[in-house]
PDB file of N, CA and C in Angstrom:
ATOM      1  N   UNK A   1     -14.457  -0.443 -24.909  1.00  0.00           N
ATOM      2  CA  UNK A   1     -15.204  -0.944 -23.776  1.00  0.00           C
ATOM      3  C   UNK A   1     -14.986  -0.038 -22.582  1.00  0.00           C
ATOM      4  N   UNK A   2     -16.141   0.293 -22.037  1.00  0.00           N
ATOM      5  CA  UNK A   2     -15.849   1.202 -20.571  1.00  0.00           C
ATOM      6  C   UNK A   2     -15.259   0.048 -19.566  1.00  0.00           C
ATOM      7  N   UNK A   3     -14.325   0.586 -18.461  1.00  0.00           N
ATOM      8  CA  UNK A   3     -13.549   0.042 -17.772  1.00  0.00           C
ATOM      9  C   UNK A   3     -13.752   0.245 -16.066  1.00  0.00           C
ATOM     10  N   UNK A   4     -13.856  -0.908 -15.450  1.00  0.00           N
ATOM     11  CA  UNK A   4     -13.576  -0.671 -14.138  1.00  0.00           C
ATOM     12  C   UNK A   4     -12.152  -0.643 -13.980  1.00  0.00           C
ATOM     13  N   UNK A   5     -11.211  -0.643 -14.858  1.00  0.00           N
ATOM     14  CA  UNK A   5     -10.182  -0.741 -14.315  1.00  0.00           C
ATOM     15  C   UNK A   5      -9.367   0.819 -14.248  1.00  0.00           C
ATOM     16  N   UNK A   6      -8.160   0.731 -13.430  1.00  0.00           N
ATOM     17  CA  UNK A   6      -8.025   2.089 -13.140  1.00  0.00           C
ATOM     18  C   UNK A   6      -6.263   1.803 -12.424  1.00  0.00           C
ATOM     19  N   UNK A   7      -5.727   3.035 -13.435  1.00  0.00           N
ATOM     20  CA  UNK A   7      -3.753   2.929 -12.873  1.00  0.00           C
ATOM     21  C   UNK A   7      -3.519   3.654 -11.804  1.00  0.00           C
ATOM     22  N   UNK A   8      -2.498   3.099 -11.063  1.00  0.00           N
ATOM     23  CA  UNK A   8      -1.924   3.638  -9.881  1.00  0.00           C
ATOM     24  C   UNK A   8      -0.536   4.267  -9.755  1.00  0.00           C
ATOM     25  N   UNK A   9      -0.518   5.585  -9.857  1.00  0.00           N
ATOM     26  CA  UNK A   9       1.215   5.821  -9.865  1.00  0.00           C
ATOM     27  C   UNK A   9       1.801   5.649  -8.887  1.00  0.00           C
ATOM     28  N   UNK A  10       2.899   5.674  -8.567  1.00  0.00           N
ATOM     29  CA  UNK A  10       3.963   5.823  -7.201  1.00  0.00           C
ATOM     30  C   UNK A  10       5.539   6.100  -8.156  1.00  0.00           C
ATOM     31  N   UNK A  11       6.312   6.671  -7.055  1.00  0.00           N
ATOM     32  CA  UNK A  11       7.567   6.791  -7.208  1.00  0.00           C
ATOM     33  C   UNK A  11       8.243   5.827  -5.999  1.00  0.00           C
ATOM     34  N   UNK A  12       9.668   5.520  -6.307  1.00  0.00           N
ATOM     35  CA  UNK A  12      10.442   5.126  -5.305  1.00  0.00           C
ATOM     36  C   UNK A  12      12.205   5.673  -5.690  1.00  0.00           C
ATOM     37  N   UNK A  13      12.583   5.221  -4.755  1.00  0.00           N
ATOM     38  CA  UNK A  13      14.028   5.932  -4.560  1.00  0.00           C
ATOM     39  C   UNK A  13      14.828   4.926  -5.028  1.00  0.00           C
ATOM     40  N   UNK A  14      14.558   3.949  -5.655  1.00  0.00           N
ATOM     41  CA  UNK A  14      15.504   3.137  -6.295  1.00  0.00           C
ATOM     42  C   UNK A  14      15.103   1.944  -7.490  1.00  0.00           C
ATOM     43  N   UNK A  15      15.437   1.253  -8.039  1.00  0.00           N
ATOM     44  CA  UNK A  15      15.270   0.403  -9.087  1.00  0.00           C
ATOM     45  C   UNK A  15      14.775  -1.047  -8.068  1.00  0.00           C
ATOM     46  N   UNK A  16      15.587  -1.744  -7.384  1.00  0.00           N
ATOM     47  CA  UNK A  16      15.401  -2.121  -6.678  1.00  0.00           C
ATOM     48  C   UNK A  16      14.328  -1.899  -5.881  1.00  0.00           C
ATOM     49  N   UNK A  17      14.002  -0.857  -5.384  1.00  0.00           N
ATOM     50  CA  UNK A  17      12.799  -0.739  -4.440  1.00  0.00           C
ATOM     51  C   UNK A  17      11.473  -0.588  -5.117  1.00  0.00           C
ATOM     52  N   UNK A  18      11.511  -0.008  -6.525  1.00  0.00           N
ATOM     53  CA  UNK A  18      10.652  -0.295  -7.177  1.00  0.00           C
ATOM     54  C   UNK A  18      10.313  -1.784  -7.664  1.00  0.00           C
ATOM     55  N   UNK A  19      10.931  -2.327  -8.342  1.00  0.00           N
ATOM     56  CA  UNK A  19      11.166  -3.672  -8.645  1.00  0.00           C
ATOM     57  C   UNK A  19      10.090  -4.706  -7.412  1.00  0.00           C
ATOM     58  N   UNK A  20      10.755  -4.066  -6.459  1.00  0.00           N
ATOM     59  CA  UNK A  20       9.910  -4.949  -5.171  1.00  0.00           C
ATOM     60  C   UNK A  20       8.402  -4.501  -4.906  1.00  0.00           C
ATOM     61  N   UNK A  21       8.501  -3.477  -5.077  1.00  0.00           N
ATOM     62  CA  UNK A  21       7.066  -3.302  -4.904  1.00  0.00           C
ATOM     63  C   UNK A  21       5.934  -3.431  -6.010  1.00  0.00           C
ATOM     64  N   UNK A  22       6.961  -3.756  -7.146  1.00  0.00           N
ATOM     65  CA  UNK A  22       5.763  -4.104  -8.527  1.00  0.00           C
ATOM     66  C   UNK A  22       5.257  -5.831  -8.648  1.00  0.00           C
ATOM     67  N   UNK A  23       6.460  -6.343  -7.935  1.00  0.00           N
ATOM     68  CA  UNK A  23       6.579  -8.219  -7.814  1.00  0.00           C
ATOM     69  C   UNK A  23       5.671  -8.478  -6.577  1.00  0.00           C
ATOM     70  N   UNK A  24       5.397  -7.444  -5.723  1.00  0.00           N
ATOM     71  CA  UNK A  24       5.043  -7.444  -3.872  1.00  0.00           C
ATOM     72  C   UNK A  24       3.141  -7.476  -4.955  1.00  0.00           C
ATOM     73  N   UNK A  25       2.997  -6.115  -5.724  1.00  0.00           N
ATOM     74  CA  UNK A  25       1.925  -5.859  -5.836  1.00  0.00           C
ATOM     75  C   UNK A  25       1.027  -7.371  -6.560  1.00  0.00           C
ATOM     76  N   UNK A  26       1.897  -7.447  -7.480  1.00  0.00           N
ATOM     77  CA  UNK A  26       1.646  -8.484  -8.607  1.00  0.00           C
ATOM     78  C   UNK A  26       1.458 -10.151  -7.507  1.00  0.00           C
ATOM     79  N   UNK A  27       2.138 -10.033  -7.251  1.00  0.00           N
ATOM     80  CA  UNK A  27       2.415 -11.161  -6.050  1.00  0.00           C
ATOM     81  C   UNK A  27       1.007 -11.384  -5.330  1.00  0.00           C
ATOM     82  N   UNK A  28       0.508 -10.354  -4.836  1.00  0.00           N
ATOM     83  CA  UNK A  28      -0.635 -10.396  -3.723  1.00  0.00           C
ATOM     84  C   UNK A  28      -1.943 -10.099  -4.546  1.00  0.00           C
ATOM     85  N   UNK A  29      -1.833  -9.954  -5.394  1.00  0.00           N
ATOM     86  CA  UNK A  29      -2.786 -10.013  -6.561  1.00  0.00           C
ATOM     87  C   UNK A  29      -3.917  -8.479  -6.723  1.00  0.00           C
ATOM     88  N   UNK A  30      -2.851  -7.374  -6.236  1.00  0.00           N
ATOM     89  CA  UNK A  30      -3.583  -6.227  -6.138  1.00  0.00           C
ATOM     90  C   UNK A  30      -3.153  -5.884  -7.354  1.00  0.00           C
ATOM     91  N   UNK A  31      -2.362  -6.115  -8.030  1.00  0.00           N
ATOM     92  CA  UNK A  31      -2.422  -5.526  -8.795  1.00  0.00           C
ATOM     93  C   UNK A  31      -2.188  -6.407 -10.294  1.00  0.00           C
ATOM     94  N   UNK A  32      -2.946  -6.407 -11.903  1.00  0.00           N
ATOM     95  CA  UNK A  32      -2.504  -7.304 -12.652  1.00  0.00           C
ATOM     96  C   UNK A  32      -0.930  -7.261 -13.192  1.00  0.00           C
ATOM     97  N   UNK A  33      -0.400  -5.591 -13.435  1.00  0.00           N
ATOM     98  CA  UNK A  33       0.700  -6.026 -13.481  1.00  0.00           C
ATOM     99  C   UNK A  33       1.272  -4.415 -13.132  1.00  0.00           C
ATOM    100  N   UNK A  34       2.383  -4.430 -13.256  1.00  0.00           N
ATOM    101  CA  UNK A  34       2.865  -2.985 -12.854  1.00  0.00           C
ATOM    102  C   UNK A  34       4.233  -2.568 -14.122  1.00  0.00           C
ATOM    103  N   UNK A  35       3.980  -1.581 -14.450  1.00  0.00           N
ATOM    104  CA  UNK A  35       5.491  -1.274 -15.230  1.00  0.00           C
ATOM    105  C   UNK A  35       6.534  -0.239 -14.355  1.00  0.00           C
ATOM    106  N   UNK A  36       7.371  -0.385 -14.944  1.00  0.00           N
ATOM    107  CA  UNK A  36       8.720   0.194 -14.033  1.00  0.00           C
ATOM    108  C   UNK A  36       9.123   1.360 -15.045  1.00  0.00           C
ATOM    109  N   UNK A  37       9.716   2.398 -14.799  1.00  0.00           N
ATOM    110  CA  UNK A  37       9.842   3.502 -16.031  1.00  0.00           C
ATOM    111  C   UNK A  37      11.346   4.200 -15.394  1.00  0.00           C
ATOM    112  N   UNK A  38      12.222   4.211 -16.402  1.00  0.00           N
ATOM    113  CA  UNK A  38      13.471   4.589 -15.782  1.00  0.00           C
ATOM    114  C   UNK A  38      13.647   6.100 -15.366  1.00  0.00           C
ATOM    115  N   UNK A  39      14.549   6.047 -14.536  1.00  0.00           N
ATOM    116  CA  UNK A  39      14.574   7.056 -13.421  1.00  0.00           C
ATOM    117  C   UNK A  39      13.829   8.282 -13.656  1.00  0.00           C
ATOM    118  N   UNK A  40      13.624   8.979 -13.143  1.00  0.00           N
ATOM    119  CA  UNK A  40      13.105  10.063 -13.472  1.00  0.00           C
ATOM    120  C   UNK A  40      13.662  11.230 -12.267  1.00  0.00           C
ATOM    121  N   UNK A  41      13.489  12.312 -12.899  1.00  0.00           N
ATOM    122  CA  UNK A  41      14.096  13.551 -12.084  1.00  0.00           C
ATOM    123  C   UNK A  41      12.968  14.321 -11.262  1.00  0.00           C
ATOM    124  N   UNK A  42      12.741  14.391  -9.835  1.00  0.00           N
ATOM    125  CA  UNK A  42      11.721  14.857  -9.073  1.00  0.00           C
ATOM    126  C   UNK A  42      12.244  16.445  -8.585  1.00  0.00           C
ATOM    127  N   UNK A  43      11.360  17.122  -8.293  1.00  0.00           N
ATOM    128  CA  UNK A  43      11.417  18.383  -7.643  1.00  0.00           C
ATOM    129  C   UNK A  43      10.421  18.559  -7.074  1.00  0.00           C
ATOM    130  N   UNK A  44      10.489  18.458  -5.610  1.00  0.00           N
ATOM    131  CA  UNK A  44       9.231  18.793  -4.956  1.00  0.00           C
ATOM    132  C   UNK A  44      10.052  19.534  -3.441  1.00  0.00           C
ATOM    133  N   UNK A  45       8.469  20.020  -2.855  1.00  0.00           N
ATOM    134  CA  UNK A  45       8.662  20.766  -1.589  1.00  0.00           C
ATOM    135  C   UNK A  45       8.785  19.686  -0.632  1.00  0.00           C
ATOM    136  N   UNK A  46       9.504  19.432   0.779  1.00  0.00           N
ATOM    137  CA  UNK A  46       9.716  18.534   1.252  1.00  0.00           C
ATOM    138  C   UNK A  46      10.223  19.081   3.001  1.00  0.00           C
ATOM    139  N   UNK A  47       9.485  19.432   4.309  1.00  0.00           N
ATOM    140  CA  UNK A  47       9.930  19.803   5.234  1.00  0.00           C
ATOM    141  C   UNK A  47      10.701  21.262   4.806  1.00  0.00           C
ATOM    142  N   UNK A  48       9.629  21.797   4.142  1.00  0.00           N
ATOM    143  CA  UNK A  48      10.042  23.148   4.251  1.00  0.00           C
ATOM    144  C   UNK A  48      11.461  23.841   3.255  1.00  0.00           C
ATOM    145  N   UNK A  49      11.815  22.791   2.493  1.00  0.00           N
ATOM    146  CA  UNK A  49      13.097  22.761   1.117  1.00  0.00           C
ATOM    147  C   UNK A  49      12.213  21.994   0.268  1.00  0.00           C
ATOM    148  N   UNK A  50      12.967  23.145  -1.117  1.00  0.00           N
ATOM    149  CA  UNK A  50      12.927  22.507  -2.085  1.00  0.00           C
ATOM    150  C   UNK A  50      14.239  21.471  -2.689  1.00  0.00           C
ATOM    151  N   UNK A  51      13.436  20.057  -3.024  1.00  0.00           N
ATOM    152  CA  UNK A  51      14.693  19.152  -2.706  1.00  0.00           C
ATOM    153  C   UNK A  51      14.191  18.554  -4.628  1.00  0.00           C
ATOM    154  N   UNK A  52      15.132  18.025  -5.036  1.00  0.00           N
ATOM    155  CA  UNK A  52      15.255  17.209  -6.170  1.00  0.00           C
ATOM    156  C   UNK A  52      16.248  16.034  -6.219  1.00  0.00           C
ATOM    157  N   UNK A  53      15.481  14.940  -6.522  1.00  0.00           N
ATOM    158  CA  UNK A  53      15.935  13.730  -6.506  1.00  0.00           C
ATOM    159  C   UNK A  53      15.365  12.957  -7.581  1.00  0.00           C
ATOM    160  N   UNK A  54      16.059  11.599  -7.801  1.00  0.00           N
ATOM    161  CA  UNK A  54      16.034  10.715  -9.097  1.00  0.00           C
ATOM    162  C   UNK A  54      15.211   9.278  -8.313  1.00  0.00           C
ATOM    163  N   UNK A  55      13.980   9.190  -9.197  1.00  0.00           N
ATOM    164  CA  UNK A  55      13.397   8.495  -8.756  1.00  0.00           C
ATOM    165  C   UNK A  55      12.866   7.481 -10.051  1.00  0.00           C
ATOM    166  N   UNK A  56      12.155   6.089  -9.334  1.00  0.00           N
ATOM    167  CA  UNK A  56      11.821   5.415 -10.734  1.00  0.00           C
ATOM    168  C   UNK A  56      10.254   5.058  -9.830  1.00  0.00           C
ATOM    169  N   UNK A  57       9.606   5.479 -11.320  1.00  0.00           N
ATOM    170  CA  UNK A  57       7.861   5.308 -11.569  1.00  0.00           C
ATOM    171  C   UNK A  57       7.668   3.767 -11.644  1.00  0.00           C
ATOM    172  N   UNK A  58       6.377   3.433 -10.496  1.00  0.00           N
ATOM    173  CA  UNK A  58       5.321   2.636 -10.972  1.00  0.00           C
ATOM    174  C   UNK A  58       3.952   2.886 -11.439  1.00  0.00           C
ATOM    175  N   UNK A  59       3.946   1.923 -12.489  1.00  0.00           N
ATOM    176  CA  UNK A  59       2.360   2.029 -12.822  1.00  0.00           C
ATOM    177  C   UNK A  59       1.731   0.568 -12.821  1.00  0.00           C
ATOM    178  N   UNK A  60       1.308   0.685 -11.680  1.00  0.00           N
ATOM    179  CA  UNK A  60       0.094  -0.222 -11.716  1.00  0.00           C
ATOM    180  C   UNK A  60      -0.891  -0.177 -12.098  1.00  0.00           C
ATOM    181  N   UNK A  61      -1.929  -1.296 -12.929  1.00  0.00           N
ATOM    182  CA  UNK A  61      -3.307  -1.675 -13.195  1.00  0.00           C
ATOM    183  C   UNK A  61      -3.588  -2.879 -12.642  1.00  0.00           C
ATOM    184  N   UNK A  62      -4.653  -2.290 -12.135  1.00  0.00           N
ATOM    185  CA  UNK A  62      -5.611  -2.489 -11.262  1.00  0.00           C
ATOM    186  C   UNK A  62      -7.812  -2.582 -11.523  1.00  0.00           C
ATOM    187  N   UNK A  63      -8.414  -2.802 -10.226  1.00  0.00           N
ATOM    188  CA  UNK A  63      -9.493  -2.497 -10.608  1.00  0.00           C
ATOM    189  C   UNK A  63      -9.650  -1.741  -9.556  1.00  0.00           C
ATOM    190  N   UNK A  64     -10.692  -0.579  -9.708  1.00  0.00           N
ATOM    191  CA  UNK A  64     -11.152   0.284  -8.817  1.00  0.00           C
ATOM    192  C   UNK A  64     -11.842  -0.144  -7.243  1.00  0.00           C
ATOM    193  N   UNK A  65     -12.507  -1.870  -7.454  1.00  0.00           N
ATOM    194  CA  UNK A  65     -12.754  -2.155  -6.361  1.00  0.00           C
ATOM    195  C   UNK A  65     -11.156  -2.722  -5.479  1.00  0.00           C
ATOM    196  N   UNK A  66     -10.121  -2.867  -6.026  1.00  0.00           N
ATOM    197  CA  UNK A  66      -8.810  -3.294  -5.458  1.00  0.00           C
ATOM    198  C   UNK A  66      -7.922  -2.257  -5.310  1.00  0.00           C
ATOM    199  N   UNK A  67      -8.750  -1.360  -5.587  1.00  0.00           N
ATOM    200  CA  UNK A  67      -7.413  -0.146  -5.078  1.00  0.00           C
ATOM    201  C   UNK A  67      -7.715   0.157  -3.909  1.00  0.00           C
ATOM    202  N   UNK A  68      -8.265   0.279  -2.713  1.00  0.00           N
ATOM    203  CA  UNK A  68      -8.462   0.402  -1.659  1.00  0.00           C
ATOM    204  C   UNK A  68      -7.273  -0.669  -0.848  1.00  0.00           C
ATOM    205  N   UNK A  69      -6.904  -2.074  -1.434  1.00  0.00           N
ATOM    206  CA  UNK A  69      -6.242  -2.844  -0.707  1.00  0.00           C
ATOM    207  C   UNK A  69      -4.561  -2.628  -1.577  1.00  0.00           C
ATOM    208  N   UNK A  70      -4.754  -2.411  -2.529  1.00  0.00           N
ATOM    209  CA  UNK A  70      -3.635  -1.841  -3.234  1.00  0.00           C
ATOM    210  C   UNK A  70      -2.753  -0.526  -2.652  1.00  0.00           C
ATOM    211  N   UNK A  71      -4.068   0.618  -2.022  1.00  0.00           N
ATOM    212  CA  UNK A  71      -3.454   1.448  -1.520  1.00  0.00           C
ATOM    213  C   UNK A  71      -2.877   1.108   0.109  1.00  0.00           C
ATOM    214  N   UNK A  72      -3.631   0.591   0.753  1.00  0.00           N
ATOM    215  CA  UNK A  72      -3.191   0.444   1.919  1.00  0.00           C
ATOM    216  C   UNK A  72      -1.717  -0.776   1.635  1.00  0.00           C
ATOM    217  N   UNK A  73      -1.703  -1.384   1.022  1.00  0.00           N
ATOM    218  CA  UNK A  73      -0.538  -2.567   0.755  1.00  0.00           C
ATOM    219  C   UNK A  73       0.760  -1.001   0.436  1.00  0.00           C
ATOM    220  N   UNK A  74       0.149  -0.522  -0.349  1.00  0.00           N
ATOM    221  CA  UNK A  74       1.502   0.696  -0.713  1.00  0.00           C
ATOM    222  C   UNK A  74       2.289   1.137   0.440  1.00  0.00           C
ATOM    223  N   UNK A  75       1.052   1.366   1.456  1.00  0.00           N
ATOM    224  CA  UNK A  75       1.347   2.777   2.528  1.00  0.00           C
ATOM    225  C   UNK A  75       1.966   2.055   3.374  1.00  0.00           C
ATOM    226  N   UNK A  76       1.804   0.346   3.742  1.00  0.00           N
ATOM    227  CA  UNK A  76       2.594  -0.465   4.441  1.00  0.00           C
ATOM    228  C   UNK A  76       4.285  -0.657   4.236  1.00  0.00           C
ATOM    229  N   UNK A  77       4.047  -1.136   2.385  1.00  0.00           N
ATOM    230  CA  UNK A  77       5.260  -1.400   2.498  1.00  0.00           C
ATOM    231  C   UNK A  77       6.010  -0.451   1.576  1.00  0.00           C
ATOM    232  N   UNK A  78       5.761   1.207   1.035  1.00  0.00           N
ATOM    233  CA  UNK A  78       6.972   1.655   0.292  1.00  0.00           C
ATOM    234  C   UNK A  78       7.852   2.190   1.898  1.00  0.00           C
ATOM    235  N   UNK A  79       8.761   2.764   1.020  1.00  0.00           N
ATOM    236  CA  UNK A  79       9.772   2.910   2.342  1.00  0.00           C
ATOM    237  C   UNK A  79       9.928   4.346   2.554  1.00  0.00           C
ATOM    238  N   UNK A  80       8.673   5.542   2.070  1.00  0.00           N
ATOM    239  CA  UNK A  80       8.862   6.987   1.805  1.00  0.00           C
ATOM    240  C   UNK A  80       7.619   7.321   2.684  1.00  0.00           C
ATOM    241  N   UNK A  81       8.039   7.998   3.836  1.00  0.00           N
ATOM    242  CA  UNK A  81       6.943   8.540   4.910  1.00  0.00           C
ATOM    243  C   UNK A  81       5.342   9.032   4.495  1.00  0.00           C
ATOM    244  N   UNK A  82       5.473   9.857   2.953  1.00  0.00           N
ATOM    245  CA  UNK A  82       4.494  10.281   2.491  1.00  0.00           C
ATOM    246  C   UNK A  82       4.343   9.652   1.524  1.00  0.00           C
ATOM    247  N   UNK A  83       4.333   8.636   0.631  1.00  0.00           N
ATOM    248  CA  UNK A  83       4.154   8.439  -1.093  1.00  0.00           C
ATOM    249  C   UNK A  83       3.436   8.822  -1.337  1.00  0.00           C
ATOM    250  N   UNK A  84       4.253   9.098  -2.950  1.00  0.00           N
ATOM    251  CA  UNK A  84       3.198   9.391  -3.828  1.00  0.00           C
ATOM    252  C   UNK A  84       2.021   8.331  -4.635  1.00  0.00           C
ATOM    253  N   UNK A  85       0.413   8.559  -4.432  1.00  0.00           N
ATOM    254  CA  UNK A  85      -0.342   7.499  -4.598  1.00  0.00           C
ATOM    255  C   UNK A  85      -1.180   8.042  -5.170  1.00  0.00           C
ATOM    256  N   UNK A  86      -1.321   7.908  -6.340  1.00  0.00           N
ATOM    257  CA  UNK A  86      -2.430   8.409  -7.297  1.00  0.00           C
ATOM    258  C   UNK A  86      -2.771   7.592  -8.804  1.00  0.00           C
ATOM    259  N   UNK A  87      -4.425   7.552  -7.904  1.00  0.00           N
ATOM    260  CA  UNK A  87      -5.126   6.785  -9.300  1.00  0.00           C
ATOM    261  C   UNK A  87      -5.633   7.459 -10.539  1.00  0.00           C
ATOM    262  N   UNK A  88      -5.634   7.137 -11.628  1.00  0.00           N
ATOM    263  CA  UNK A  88      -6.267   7.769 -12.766  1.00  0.00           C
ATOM    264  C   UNK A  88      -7.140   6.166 -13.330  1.00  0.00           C
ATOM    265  N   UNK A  89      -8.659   6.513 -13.854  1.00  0.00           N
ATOM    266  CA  UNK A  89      -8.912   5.657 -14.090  1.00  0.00           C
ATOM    267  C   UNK A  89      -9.126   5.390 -15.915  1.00  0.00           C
ATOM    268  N   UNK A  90      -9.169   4.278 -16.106  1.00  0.00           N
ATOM    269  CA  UNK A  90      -9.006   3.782 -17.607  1.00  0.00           C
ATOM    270  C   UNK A  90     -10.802   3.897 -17.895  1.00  0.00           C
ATOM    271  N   UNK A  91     -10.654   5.203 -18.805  1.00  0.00           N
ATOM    272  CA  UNK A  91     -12.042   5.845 -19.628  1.00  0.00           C
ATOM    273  C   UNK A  91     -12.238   4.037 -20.445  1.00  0.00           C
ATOM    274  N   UNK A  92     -11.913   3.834 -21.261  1.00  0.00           N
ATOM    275  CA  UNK A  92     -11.668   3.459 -22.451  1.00  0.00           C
ATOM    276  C   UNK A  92     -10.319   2.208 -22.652  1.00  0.00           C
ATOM    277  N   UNK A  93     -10.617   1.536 -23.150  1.00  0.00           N
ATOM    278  CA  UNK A  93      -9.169   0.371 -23.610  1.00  0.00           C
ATOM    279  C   UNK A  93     -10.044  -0.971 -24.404  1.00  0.00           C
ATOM    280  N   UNK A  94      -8.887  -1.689 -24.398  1.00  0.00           N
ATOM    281  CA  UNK A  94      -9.435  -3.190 -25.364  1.00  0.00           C
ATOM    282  C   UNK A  94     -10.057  -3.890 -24.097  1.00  0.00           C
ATOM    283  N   UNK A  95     -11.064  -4.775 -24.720  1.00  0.00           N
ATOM    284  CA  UNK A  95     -11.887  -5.464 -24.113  1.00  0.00           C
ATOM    285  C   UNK A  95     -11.083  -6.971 -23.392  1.00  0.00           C
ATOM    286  N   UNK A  96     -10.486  -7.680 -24.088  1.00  0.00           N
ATOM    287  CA  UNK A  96      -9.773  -8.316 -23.262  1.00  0.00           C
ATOM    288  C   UNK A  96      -8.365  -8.668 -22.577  1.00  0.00           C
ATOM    289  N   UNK A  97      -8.077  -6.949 -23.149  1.00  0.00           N
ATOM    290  CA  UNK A  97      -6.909  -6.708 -21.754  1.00  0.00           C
ATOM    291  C   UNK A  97      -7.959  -5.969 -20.311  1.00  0.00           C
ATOM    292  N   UNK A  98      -8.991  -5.306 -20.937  1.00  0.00           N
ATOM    293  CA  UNK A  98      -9.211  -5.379 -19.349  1.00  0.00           C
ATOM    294  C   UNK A  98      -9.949  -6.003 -18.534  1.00  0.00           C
ATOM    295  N   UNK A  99     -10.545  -7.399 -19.300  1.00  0.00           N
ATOM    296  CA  UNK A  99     -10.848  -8.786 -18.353  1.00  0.00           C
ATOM    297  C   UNK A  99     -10.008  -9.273 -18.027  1.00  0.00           C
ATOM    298  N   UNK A 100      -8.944  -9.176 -18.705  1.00  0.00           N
ATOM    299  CA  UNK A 100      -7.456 -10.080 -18.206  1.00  0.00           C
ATOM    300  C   UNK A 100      -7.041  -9.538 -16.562  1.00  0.00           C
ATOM    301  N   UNK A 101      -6.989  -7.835 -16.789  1.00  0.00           N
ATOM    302  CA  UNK A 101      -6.841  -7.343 -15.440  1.00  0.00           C
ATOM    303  C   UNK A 101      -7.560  -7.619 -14.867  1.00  0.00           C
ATOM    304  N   UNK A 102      -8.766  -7.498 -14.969  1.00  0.00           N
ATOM    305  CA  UNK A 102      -9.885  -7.957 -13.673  1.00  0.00           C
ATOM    306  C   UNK A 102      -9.795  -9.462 -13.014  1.00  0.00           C
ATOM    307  N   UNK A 103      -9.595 -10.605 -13.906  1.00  0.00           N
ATOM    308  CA  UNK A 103      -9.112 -11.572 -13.676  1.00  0.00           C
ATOM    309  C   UNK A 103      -8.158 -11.806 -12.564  1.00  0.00           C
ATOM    310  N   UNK A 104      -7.201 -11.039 -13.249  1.00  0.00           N
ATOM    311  CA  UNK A 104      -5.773 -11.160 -12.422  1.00  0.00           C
ATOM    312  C   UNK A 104      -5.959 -10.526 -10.633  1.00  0.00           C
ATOM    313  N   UNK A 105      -6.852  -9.670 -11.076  1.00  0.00           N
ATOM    314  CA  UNK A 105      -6.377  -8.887  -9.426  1.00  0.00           C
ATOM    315  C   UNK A 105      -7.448  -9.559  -8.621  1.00  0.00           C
ATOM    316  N   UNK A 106      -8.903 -10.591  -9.313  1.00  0.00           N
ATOM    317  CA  UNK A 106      -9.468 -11.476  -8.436  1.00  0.00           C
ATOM    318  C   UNK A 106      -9.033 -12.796  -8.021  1.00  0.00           C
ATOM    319  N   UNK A 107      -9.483 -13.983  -8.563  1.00  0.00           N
ATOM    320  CA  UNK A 107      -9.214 -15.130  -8.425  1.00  0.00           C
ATOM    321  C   UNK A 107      -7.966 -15.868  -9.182  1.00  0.00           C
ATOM    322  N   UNK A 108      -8.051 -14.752 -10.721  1.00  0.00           N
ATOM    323  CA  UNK A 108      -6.839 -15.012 -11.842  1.00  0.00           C
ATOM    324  C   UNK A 108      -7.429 -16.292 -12.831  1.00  0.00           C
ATOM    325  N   UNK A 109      -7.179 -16.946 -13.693  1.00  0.00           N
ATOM    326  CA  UNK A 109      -7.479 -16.942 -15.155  1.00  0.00           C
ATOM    327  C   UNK A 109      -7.352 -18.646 -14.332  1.00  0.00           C
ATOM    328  N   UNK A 110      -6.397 -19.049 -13.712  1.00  0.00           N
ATOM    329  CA  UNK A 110      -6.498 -20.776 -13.204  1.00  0.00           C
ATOM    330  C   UNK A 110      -7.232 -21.068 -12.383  1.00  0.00           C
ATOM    331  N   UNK A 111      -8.382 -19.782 -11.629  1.00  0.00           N
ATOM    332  CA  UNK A 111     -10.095 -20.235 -10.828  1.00  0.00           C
ATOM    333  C   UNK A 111     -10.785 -20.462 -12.330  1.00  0.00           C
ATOM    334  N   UNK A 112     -10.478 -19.899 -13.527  1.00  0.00           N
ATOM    335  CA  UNK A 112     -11.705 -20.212 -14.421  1.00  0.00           C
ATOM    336  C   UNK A 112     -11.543 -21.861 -14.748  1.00  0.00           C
ATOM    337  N   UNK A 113     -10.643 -22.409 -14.799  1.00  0.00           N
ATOM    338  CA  UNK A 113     -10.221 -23.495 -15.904  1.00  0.00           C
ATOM    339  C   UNK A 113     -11.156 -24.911 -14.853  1.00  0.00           C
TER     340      UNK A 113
END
């Protein structure tokens, strides 16, 4: 099935801070759900140094019309001056995982009943 739906990466500087911002996303209904991916090793340019640090990935899904409030919810509350915020969108997937997402990031599955 073609998909409006579409993932959101970010990094954060801790387990914890990730954690919060996948329960924050899920919570406010931008996002249907988010996975957490253990630490990972960064190297990037940063004020002019190259700096490397241990960071842990989110991936959120989402729909393309909710990433606009998804992104601005990010830029509010991660705690990293610049994040990293990048969508890739879902070509292709099963048909009712991605009504389930669409569900979730509108009204959610207890407006249908």
């Amino acid at each position: 099935m073609r998909s409006p739906v579409t993932t959101v990466l970010t990094t954060v500087d801790s387990a914890d801070g990730a954690t919060a911002l996948a329960r924050g996303a899920v919570a406010e209904r931008l996002a249907a759900c988010a996975q957490i991916s253990s630490p990972v090793t960064s190297v990037y340019r940063w004020q002019g140094a190259v700096e490397t640090a241990q960071e842990w990935q989110v991936l959120f899904k989402t729909t393309v019309d909710r990433y606009p409030l998804l992104e601005a919810w990010l830029l509010a509350e991660h705690p990293y001056d610049t994040p990293e915020i990048i969508a890739t969108p879902v070509v292709l997937g099963s048909a009712d995982y991605l009504t389930w997402v669409a569900a979730e990031v509108t009204d959610g599955p207890e407006a249908a009943q």
